[in-house]
C-alpha atoms as a PDB file:
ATOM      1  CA  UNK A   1     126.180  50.518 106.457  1.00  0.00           C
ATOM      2  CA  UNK A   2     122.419  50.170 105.900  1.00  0.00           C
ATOM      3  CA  UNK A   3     120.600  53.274 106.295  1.00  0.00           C
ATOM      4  CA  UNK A   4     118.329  51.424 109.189  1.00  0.00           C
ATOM      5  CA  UNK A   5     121.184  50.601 111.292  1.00  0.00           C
ATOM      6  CA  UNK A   6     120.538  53.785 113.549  1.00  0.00           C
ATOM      7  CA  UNK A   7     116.814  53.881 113.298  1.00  0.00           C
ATOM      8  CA  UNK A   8     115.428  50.603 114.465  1.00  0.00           C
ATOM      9  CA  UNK A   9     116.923  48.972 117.825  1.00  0.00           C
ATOM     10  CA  UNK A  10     119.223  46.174 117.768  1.00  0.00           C
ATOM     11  CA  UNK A  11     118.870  42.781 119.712  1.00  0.00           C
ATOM     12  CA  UNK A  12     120.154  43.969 122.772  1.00  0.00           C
ATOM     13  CA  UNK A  13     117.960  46.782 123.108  1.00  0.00           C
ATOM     14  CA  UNK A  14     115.261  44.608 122.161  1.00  0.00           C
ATOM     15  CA  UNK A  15     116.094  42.247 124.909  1.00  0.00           C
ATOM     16  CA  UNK A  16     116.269  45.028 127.306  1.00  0.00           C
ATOM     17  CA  UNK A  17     112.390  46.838 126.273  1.00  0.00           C
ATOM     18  CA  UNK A  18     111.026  43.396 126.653  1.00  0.00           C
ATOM     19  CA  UNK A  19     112.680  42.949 130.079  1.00  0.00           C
ATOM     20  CA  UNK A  20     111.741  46.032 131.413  1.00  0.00           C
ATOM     21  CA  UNK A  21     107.793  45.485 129.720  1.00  0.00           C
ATOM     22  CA  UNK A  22     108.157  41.668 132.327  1.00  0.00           C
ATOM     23  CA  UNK A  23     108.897  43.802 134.979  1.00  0.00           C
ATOM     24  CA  UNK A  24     106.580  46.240 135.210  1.00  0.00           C
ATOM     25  CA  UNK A  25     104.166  43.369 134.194  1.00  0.00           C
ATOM     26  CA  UNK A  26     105.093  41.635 137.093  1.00  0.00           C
ATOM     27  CA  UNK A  27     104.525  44.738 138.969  1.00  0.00           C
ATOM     28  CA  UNK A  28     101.247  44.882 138.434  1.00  0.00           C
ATOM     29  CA  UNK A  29     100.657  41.477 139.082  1.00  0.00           C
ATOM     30  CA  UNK A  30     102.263  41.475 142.293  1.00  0.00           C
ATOM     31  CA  UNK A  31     100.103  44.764 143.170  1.00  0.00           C
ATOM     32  CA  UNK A  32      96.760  43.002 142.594  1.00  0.00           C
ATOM     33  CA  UNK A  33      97.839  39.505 143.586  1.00  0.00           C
ATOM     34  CA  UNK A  34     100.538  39.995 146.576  1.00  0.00           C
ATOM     35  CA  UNK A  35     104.418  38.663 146.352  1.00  0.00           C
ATOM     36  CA  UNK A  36     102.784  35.192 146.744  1.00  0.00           C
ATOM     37  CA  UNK A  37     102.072  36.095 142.960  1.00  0.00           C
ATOM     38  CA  UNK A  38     103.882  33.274 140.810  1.00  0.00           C
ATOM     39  CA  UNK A  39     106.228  33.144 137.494  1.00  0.00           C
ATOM     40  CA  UNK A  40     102.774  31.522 136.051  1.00  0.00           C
ATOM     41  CA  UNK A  41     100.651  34.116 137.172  1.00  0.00           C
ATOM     42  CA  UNK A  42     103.145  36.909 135.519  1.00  0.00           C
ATOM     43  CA  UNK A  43     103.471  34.832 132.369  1.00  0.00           C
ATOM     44  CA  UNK A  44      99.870  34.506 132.116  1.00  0.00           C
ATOM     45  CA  UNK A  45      98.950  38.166 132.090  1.00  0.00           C
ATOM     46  CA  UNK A  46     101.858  38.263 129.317  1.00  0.00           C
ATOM     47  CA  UNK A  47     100.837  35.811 127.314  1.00  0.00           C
ATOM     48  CA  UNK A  48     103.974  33.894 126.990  1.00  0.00           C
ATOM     49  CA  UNK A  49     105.051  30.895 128.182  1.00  0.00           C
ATOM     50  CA  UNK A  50     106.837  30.461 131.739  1.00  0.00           C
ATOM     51  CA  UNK A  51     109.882  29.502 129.500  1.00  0.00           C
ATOM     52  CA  UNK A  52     109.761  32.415 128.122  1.00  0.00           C
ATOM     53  CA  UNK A  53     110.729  34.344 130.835  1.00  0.00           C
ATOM     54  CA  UNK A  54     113.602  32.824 131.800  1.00  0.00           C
ATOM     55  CA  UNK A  55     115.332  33.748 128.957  1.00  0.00           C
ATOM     56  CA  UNK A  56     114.980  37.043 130.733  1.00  0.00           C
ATOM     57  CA  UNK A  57     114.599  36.083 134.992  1.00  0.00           C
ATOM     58  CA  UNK A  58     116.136  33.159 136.468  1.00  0.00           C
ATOM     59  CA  UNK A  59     113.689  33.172 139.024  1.00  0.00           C
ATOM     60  CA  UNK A  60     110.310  35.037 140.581  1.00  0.00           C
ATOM     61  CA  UNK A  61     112.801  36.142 143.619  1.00  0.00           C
ATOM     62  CA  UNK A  62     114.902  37.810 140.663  1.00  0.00           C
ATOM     63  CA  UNK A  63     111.605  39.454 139.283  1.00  0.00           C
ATOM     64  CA  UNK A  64     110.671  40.986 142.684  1.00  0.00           C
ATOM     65  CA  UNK A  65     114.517  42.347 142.623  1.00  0.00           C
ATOM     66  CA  UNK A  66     114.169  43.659 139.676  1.00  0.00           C
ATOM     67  CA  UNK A  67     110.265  45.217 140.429  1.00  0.00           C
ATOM     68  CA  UNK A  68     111.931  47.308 143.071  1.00  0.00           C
ATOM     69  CA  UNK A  69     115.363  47.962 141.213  1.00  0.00           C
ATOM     70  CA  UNK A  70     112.727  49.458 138.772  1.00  0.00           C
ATOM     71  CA  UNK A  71     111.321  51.781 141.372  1.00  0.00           C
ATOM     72  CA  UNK A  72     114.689  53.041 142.544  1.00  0.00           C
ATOM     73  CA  UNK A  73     115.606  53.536 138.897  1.00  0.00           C
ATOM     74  CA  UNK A  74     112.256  56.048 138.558  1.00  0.00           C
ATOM     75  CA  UNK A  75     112.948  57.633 142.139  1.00  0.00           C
ATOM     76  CA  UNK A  76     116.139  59.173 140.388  1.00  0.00           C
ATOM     77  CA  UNK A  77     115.216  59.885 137.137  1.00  0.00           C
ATOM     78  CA  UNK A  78     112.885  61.787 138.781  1.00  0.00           C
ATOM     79  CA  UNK A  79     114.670  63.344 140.947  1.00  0.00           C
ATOM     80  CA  UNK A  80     117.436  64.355 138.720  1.00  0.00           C
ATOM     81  CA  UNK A  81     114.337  66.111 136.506  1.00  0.00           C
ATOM     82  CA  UNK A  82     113.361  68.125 139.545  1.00  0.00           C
ATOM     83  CA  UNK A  83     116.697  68.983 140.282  1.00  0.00           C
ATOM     84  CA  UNK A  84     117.172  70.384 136.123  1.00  0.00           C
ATOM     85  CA  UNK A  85     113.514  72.274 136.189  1.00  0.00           C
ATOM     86  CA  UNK A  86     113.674  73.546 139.793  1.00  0.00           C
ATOM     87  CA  UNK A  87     114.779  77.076 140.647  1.00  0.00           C
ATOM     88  CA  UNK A  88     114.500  76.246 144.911  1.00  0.00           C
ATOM     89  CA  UNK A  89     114.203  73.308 147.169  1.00  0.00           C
ATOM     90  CA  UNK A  90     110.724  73.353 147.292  1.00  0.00           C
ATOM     91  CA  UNK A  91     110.642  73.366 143.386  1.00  0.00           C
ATOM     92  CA  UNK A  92     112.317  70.213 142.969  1.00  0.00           C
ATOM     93  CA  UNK A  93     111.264  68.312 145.242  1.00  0.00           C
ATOM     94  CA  UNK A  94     107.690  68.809 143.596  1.00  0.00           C
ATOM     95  CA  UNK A  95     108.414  68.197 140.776  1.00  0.00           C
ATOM     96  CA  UNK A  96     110.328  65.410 141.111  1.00  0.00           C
ATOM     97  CA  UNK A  97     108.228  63.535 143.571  1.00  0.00           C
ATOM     98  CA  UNK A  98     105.273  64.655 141.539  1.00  0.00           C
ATOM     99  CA  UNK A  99     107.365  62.759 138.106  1.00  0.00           C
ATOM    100  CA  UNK A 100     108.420  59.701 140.897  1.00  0.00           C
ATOM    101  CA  UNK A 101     104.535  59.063 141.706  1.00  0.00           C
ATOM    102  CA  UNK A 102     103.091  59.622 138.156  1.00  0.00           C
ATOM    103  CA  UNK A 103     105.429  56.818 136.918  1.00  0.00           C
ATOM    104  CA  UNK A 104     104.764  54.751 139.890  1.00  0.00           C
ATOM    105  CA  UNK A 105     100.693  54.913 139.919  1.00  0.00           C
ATOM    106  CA  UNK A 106     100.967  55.176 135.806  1.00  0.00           C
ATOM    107  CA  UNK A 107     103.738  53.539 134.044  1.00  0.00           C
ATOM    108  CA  UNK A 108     104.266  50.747 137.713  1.00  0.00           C
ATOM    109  CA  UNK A 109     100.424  50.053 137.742  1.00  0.00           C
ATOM    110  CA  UNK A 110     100.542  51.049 141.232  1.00  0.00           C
ATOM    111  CA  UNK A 111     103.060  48.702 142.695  1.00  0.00           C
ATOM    112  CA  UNK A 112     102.134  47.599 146.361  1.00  0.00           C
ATOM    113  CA  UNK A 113     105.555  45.938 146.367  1.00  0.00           C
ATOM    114  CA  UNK A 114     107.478  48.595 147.034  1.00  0.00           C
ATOM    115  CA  UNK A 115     105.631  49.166 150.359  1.00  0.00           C
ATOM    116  CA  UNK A 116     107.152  45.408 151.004  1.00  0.00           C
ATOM    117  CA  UNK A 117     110.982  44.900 151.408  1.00  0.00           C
ATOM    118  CA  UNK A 118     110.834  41.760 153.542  1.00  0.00           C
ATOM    119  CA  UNK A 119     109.823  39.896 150.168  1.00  0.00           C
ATOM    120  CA  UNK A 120     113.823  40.247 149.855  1.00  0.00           C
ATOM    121  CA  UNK A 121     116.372  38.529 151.406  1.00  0.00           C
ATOM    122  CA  UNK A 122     120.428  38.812 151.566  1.00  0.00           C
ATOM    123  CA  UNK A 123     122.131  40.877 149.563  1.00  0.00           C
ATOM    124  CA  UNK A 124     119.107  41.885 147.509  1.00  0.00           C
ATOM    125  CA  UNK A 125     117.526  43.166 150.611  1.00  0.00           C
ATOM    126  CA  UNK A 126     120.251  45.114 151.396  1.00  0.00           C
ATOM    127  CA  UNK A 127     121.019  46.636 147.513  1.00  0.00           C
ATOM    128  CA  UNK A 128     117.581  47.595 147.703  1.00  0.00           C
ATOM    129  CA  UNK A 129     117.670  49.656 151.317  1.00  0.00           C
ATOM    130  CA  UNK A 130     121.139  50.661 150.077  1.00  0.00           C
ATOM    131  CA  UNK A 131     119.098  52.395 147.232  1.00  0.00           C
ATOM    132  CA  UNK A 132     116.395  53.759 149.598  1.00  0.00           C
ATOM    133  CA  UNK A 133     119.309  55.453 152.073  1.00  0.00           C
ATOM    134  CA  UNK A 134     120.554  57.018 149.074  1.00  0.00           C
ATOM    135  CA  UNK A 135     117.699  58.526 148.075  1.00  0.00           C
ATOM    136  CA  UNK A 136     116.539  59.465 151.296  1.00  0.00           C
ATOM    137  CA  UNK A 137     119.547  61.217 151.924  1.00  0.00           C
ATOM    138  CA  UNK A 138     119.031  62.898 148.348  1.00  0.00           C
ATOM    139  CA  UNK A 139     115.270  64.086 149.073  1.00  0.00           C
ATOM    140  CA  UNK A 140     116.826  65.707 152.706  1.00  0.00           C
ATOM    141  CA  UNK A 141     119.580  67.655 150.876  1.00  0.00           C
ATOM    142  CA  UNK A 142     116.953  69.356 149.150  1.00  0.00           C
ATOM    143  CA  UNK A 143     114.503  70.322 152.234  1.00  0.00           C
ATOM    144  CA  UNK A 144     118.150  71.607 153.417  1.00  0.00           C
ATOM    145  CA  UNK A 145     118.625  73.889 150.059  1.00  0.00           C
ATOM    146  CA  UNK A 146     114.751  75.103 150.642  1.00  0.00           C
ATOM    147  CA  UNK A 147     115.687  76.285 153.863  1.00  0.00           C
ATOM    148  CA  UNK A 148     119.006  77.707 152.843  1.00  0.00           C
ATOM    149  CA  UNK A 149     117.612  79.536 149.871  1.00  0.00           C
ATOM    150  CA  UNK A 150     114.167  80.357 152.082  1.00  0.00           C
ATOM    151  CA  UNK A 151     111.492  78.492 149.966  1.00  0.00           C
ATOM    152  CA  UNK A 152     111.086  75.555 153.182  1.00  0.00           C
ATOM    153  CA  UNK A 153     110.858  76.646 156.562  1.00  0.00           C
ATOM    154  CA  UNK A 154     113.208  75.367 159.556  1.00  0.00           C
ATOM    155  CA  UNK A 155     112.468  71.773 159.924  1.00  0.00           C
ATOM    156  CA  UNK A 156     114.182  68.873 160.902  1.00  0.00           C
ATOM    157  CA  UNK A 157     114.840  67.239 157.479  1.00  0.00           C
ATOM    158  CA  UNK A 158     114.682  63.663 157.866  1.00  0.00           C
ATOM    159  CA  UNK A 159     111.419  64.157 159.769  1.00  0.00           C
ATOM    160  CA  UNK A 160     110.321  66.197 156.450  1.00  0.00           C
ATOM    161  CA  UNK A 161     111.109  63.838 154.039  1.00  0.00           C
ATOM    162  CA  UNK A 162     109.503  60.476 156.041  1.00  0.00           C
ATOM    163  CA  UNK A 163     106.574  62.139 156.400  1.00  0.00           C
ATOM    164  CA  UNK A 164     106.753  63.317 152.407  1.00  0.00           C
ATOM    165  CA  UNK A 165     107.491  59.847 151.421  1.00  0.00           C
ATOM    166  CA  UNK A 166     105.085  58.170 153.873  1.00  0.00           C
ATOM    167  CA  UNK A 167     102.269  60.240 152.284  1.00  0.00           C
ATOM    168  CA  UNK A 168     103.491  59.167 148.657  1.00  0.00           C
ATOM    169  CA  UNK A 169     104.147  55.348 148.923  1.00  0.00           C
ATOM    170  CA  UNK A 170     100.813  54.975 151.100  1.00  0.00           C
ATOM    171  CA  UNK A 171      98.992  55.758 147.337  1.00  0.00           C
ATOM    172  CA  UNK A 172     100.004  52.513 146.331  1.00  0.00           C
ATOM    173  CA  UNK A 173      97.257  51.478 148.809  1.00  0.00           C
ATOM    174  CA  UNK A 174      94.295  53.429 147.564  1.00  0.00           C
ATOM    175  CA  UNK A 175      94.708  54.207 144.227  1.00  0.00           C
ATOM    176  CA  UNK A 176      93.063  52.753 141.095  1.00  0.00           C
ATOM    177  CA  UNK A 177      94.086  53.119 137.331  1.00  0.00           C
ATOM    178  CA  UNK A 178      90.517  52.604 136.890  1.00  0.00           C
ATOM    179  CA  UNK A 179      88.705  55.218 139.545  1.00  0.00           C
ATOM    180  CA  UNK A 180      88.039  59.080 138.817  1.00  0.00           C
ATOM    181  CA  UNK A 181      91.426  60.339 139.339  1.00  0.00           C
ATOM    182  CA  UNK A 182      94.085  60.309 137.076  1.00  0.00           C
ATOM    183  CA  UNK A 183      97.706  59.438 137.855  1.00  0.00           C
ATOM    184  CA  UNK A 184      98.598  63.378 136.842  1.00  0.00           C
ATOM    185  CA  UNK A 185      95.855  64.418 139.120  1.00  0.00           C
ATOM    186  CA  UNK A 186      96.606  62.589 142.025  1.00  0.00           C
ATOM    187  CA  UNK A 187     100.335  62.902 141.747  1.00  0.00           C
ATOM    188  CA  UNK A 188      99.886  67.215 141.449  1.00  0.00           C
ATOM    189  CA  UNK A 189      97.485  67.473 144.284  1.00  0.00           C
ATOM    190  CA  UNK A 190      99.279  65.105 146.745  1.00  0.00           C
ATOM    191  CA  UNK A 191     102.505  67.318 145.966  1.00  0.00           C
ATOM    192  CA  UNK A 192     100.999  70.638 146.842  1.00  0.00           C
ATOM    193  CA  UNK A 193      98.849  68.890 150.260  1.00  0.00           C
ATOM    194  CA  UNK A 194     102.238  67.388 151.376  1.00  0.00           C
ATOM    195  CA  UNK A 195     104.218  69.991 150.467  1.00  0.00           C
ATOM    196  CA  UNK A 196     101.882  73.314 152.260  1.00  0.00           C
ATOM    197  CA  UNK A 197     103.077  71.977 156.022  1.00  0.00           C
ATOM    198  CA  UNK A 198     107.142  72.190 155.005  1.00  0.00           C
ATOM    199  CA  UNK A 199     106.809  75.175 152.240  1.00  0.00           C
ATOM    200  CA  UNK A 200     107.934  78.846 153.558  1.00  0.00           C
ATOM    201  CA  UNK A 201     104.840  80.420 151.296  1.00  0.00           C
ATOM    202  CA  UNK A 202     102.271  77.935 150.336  1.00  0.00           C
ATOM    203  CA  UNK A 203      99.440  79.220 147.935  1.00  0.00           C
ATOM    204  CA  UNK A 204      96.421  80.265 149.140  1.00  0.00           C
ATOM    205  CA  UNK A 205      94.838  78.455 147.228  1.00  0.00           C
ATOM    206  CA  UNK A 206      95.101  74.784 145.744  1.00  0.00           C
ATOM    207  CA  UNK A 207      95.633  74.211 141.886  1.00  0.00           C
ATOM    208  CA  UNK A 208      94.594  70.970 141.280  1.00  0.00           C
ATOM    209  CA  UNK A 209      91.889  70.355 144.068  1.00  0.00           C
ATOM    210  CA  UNK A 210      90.295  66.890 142.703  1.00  0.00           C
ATOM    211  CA  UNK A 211      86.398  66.910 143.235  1.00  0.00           C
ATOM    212  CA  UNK A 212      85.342  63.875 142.049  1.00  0.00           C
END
């Protein structure tokens, strides 16, 4: 066996990092342009041909399925980092919705899209909230664990963890790869804001206090 076989991918991983690059592509391009956004307008910004990407979508409804499938995919990667690192609750949920919004506002280009699940229909809509319930359910676990192990105070969890995620998907609205703050900045200083009104001790003072 060649001494390369290991080292360099093979076709099918190929085929996968350039599906993955179309969708988060297309992410972007839905963020800027809307869901109206079409196959053209994604293969534009590429630089490939519409043809092109249906050797790896069948269709722009696919594309949006796969833009959120994405985003579910990096909600538990995440999570499943903050749940390694963290020694409490509180910990991992930090740092793992800290990880979740750096990729989304970094890596996503700040995908609107997720924000809109009525661009699905059928059983793609319902995969999707499927996803969401799951990880919902996840994130109130852990507020439970932080109250068990006395890093969150009493609260009602699922009250927690809407008003956690409400504060994290609304970024999608406001942000810009292009304005002062970086995607680490914003994504450590939102944690520790929307974190202080659920945490047992929060720090006197903020870390990462963005001034610009």
């Amino acid at each position: 066996m060649s001494r390369w076989a290991s080292a360099l991918p093979n076709r099918e991983e190929l085929a996968e990092a350039k599906r993955k690059a179309i969708i988060r592509e297309a992410a972007r391009v839905f963020s800027r342009r809307g869901h109206g956004s079409s196959l053209d307008d994604v293969a534009e910004r590429l630089g490939v041909s519409k043809a092109a990407l249906y050797r790896y979508v069948d269709s722009k409804q696919d594309l949006l399925y796969a833009c959120h499938l994405e985003a579910m995919e990096i909600a538990r990667e995440s999570m499943d980092r903050g749940e390694a690192k963290g020694r409490t609750g509180l910990e991992k949920i930090r740092i793992g919705m800290a990880d979740y919004l750096r990729e989304m506002i970094g890596a996503m280009g700040v995908p609107v899209l997720i924000l809109e699940e009525n661009a699905l229909t059928g059983k793609q809509a319902s995969d999707i909230m499927r996803l969401r319930d799951d990880f919902e359910t996840r994130m109130r676990h852990l507020v439970e664990e932080g109250i068990t192990d006395g890093s969150i105070v009493p609260v009602n969890p699922k009250i927690a963890i809407f008003m956690l995620l409400g504060a994290v998907h609304w970024v999608t609205k406001w942000y810009s790869p292009e304005g002062a703050w970086s995607a680490d900045e914003v994504a450590d200083a939102l944690m520790e804001l929307a974190t202080r009104g659920f945490a047992a001790e929060p720090a006197a003072k903020l870390g990462a206090t963005l001034h610009r």
